[in-house]
C-alpha atoms as a PDB file:
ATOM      1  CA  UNK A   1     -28.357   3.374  -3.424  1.00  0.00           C
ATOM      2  CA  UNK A   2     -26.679   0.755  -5.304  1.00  0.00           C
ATOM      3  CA  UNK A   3     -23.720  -2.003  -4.768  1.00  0.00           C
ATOM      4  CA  UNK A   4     -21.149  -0.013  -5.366  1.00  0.00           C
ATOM      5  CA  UNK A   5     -22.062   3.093  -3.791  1.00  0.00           C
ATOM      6  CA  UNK A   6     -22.498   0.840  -0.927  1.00  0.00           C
ATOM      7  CA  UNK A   7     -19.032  -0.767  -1.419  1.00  0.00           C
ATOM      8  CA  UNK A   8     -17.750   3.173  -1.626  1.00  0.00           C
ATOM      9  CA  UNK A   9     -19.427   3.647   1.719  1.00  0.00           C
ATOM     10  CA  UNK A  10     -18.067   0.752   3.237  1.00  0.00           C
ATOM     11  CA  UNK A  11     -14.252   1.425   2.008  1.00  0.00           C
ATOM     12  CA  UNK A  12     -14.618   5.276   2.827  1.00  0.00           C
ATOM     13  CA  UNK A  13     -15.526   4.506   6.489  1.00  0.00           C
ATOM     14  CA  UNK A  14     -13.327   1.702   6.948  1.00  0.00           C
ATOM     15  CA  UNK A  15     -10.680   1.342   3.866  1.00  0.00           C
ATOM     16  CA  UNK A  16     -11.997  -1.970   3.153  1.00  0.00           C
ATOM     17  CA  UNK A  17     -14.916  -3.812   0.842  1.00  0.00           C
ATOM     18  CA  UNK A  18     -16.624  -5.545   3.901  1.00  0.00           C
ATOM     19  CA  UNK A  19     -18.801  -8.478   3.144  1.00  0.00           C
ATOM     20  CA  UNK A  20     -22.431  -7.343   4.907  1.00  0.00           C
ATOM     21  CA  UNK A  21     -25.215  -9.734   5.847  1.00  0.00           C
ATOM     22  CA  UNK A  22     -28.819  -9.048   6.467  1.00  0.00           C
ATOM     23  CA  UNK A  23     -29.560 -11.328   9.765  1.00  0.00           C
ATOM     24  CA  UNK A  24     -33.290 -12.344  10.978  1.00  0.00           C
ATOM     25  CA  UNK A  25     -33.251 -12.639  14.700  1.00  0.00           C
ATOM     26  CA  UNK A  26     -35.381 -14.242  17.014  1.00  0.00           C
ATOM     27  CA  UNK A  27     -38.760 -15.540  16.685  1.00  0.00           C
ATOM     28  CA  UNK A  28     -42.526 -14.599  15.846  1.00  0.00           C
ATOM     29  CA  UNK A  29     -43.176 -10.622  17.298  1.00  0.00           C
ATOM     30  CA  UNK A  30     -40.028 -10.284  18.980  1.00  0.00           C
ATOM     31  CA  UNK A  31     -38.470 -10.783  15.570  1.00  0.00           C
ATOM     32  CA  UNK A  32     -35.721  -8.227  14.675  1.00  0.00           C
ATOM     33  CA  UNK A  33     -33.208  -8.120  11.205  1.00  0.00           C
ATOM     34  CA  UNK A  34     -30.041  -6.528  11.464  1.00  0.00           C
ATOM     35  CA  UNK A  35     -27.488  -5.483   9.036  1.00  0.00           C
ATOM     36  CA  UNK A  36     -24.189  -7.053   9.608  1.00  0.00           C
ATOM     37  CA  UNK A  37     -20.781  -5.379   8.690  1.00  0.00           C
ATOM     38  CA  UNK A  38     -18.478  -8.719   8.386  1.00  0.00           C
ATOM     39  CA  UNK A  39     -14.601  -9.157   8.989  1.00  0.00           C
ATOM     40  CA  UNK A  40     -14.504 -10.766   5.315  1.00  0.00           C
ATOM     41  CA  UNK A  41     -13.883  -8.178   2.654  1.00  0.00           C
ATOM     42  CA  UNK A  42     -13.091  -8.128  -0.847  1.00  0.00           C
ATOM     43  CA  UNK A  43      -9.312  -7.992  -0.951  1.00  0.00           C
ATOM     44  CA  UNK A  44      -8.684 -11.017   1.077  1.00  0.00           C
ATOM     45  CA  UNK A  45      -7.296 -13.711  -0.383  1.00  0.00           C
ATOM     46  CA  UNK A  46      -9.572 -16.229   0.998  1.00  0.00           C
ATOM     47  CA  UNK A  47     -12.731 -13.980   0.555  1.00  0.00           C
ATOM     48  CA  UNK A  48     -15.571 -16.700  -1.497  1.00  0.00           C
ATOM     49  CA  UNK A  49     -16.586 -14.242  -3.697  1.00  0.00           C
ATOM     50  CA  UNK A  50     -15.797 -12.842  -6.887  1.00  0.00           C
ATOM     51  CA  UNK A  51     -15.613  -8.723  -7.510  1.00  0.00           C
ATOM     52  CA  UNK A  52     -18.723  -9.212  -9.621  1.00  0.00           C
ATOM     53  CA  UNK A  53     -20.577 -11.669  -7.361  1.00  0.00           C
ATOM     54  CA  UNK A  54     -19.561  -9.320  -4.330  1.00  0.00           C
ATOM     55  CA  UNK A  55     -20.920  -6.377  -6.331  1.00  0.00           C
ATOM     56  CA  UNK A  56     -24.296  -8.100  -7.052  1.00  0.00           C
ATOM     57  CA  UNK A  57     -24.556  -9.375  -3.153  1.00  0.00           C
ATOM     58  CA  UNK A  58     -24.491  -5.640  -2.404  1.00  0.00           C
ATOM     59  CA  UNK A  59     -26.634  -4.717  -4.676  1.00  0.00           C
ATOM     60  CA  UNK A  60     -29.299  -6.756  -3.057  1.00  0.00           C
ATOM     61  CA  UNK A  61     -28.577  -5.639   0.147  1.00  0.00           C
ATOM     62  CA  UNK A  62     -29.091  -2.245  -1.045  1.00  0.00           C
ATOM     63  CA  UNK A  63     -31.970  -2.991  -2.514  1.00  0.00           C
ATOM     64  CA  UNK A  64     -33.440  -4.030   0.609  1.00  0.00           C
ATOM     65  CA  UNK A  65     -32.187  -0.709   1.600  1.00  0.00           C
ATOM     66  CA  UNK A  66     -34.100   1.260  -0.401  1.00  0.00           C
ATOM     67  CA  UNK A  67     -37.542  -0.633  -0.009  1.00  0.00           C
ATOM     68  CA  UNK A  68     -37.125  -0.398   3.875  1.00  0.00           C
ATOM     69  CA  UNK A  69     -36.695   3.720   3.589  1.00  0.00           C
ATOM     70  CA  UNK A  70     -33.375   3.181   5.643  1.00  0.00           C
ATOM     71  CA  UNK A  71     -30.744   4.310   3.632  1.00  0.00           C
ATOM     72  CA  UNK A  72     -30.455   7.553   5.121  1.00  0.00           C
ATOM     73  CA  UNK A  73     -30.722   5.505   8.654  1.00  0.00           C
ATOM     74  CA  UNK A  74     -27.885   3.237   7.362  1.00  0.00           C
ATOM     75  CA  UNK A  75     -25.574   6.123   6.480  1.00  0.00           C
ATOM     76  CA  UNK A  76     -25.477   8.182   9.681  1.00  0.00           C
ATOM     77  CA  UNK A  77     -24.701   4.912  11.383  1.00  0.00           C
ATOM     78  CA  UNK A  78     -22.290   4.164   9.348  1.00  0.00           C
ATOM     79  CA  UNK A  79     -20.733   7.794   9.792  1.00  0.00           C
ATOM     80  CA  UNK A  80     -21.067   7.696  13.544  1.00  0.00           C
ATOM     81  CA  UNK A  81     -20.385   3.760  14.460  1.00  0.00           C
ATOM     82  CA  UNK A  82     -16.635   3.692  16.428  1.00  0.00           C
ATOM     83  CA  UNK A  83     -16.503   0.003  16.069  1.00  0.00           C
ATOM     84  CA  UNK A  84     -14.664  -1.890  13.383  1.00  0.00           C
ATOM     85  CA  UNK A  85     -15.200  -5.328  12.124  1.00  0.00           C
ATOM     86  CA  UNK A  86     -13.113  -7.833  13.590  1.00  0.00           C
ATOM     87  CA  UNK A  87     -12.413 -11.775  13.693  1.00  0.00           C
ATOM     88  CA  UNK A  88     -15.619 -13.072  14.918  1.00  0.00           C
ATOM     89  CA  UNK A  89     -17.247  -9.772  15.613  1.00  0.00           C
ATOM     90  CA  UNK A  90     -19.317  -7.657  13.312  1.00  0.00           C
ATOM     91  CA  UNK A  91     -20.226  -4.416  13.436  1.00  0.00           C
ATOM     92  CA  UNK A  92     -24.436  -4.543  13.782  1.00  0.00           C
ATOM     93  CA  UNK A  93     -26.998  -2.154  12.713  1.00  0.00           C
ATOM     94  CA  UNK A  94     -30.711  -3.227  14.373  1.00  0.00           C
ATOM     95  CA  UNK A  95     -32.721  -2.261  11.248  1.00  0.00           C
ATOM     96  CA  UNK A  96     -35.793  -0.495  12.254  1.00  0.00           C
ATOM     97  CA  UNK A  97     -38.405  -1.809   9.945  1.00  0.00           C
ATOM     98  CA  UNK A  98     -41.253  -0.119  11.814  1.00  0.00           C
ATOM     99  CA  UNK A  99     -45.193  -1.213  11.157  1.00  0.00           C
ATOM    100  CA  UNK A 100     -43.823  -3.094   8.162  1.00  0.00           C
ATOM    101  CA  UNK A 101     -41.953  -5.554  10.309  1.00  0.00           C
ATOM    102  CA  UNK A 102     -44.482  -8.174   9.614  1.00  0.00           C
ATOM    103  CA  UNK A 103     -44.147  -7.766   6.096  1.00  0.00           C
ATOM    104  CA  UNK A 104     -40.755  -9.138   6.266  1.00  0.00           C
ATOM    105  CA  UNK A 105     -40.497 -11.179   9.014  1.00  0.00           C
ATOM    106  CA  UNK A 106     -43.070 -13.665   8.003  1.00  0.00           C
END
């Protein structure tokens, strides 16, 4: 997967280029990281980034993706997920990083 097949993923489901976030929560083993679907998107005037930084932040995040094996996981949520990102209130995704939790939670 790459940024802008993210992106394409993202505007398909929702006509927009959200901003998305990779979150740590919590604390030592009862650590989890989600993946955050943002209000901010692309075509807002007041979005902070630029089409190419945008494009690179996803890139990243898809990335991240791809070394986690959850791409496939990300895509059916995003196909089933009912929920749209609003002021103040993301759409989450609990990533489920499996034995290799540690890895990335350190």
């Amino acid at each position: 997967m790459t940024g802008a097949e993210l992106r394409h993923i993202l505007q398909d489901k929702w006509g927009c280029s959200y901003d998305v976030q990779l979150r740590r929560i919590g604390e030592g083993k009862n650590s989890r990281v989600q993946l955050q679907v943002m209000w901010r998107y692309l075509e807002q005037a007041s979005f902070p980034m630029t089409e190419q930084e945008y494009l690179q932040h996803l890139h990243r995040v898809a990335t991240y993706l791809q070394e986690w094996c959850l791409v496939e996981q990300f895509r059916q949520f995003i196909r089933q997920v009912k929920a749209r990102p609003r002021l103040g209130k993301p759409v989450v995704m609990v990533l489920d990083l499996g034995d290799r939790a540690v890895e990335w939670l350190v």
